[in-house]
Protein backbone atom coordinates (compact mmCIF):
# COMPACT_ATOMS: atom_id res chain seq x y z
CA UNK A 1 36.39 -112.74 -93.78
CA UNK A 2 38.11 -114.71 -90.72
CA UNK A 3 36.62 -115.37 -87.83
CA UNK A 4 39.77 -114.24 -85.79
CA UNK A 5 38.68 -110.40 -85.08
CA UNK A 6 34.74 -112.40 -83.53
CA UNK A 7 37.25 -114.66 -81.89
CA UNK A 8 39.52 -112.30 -79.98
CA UNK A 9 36.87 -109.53 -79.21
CA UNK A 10 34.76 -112.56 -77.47
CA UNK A 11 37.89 -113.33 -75.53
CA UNK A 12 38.60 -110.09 -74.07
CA UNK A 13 34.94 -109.71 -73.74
CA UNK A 14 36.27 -113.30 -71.36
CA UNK A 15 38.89 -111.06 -69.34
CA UNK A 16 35.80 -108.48 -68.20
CA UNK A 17 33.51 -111.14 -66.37
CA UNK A 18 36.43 -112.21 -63.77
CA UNK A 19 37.55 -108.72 -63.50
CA UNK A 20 33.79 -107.80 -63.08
CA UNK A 21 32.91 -109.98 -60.41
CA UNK A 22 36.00 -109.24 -58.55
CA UNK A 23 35.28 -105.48 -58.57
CA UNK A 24 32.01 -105.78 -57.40
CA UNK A 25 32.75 -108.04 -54.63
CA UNK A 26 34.99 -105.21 -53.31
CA UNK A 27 32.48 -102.29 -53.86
CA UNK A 28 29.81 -104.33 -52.30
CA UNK A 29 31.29 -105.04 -49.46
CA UNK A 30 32.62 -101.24 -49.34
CA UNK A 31 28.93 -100.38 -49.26
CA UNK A 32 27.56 -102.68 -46.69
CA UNK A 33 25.42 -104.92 -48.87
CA UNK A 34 25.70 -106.51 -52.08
CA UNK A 35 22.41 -105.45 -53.79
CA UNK A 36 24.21 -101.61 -53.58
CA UNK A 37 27.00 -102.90 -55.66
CA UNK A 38 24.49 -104.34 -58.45
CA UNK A 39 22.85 -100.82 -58.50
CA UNK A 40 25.63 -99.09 -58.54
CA UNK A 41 27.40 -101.77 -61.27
CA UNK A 42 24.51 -101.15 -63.31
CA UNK A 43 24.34 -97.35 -63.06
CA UNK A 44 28.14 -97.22 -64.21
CA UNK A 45 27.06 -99.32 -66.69
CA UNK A 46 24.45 -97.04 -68.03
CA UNK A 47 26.24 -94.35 -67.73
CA UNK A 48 28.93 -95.95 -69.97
CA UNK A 49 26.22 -96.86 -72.29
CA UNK A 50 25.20 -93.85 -73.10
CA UNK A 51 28.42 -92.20 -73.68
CA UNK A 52 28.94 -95.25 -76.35
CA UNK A 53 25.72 -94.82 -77.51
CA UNK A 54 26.45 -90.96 -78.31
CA UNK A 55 29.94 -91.55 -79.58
CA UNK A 56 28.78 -94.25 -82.62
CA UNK A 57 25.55 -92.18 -83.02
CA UNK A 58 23.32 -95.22 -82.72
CA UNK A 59 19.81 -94.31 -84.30
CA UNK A 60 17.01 -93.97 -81.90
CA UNK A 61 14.83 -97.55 -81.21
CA UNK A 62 12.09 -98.37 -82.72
CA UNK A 63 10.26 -98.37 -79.16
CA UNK A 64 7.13 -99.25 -81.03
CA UNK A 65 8.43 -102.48 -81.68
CA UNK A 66 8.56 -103.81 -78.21
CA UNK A 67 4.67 -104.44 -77.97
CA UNK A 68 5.11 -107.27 -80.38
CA UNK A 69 7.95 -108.88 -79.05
CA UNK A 70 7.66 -111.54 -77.13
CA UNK A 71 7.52 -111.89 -73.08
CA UNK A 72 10.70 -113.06 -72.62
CA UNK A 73 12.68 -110.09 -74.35
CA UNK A 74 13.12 -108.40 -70.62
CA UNK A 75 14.71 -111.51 -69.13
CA UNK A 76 17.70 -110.24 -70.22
CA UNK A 77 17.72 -107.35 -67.36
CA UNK A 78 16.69 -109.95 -64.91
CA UNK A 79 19.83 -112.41 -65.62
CA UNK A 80 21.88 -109.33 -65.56
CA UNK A 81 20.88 -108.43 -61.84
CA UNK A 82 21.25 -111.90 -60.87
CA UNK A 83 24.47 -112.52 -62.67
CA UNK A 84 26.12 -109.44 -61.19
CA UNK A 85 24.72 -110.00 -57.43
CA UNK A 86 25.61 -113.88 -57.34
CA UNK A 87 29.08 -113.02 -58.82
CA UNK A 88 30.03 -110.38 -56.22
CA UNK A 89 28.74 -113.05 -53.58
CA UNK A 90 30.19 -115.79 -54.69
CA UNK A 91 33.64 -114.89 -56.49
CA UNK A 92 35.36 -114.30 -53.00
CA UNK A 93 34.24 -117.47 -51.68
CA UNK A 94 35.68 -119.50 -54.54
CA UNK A 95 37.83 -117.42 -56.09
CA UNK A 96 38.52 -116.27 -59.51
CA UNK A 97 39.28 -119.46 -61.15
CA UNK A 98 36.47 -121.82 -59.58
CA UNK A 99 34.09 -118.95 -59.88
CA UNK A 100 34.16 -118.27 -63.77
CA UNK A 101 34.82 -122.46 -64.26
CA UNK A 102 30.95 -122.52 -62.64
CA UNK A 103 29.58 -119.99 -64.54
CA UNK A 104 31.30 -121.28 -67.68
CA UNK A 105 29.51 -125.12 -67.03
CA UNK A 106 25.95 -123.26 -66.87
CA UNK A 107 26.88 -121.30 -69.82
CA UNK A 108 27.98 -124.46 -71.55
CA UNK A 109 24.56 -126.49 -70.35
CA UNK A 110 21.79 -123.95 -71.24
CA UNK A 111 24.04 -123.20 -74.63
CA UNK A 112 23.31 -126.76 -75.90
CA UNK A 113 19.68 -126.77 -74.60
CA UNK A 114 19.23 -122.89 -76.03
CA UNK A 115 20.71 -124.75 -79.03
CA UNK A 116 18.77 -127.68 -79.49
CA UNK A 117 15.46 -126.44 -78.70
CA UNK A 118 15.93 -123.28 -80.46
CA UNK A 119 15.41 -121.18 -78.04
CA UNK A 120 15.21 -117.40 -77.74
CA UNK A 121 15.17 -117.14 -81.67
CA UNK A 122 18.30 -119.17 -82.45
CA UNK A 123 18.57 -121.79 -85.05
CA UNK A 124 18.20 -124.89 -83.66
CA UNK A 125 21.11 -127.17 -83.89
CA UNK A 126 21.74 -130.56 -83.24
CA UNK A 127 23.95 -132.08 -80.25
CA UNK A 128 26.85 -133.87 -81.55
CA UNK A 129 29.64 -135.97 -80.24
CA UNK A 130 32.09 -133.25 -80.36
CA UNK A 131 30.11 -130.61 -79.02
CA UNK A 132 29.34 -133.46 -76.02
CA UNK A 133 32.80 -134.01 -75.23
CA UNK A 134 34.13 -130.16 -75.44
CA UNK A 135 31.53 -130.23 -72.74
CA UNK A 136 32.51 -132.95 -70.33
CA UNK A 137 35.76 -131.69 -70.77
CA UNK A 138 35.33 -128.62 -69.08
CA UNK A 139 33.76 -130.29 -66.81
CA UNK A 140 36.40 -132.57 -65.92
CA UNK A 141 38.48 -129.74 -65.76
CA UNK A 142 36.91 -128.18 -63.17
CA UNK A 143 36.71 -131.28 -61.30
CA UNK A 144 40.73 -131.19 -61.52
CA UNK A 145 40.70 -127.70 -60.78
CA UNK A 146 38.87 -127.88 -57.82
CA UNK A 147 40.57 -130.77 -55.70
């Protein structure tokens, strides 16, 4: 099987997080504070969920299951708050382009440490030459994009 379907799903999955941030920036400053916007972001969001959720008829969790996870299972919640509220903050300021290039760079840094140490159940892989300059790439890039 190719890759191609992974590939273009994950980039249109790309298109959302500009389009995200942008949107909230408007609808917090519509409601007088950006912590609104993250609630109400995230209550869309649920409400979207569920609909999903109905529509594939995903079985019900194994809720039991969560007491032997580990801790850091629920971060995922807490990135998602601050993602969402630092986006709608700081998207306006920098706009689009400078915004996602950021956010792309951290992605790119805690993907090779997630990577190397193995974190968060992922194999661990090694850091290569090619994966290092893919990296500083981007980097420069935003460098060039930002003068």
């Amino acid at each position: 099987m190719t890759i191609l379907p992974f590939i273009l799903l994950s980039l249109f999955a790309g298109f959302a997080v500009p389009l995200q941030a942008g949107t909230n920036a408007k609808l917090g400053s519509l409601l007088g504070h950006p912590l609104w916007a993250t609630a109400v972001s995230l209550f869309v969001s649920s409400l979207v969920l569920i609909i999903v959720i109905l529509l594939v008829k995903a079985p019900r969790p194994n809720v039991a299951q969560l007491q032997e996870g580990p801790w850091w299972i629920w971060m995922g919640g807490v990135a998602g708050v601050f993602y969402i509220t630092i986006a709608l903050l700081m998207a306006p300021r920098l706009g689009a382009l400078n915004f996602i290039m950021a956010v792309l760079i951290g992605q790119l840094i805690i993907s090779i440490a997630i990577d190397y140490f193995g974190l968060l159940g992922f194999p661990r892989q090694l850091i290569n030459t090619q994966k290092t300059i893919g990296v500083l790439v981007v980097i420069g890039g935003f460098f060039i994009a930002t003068r």
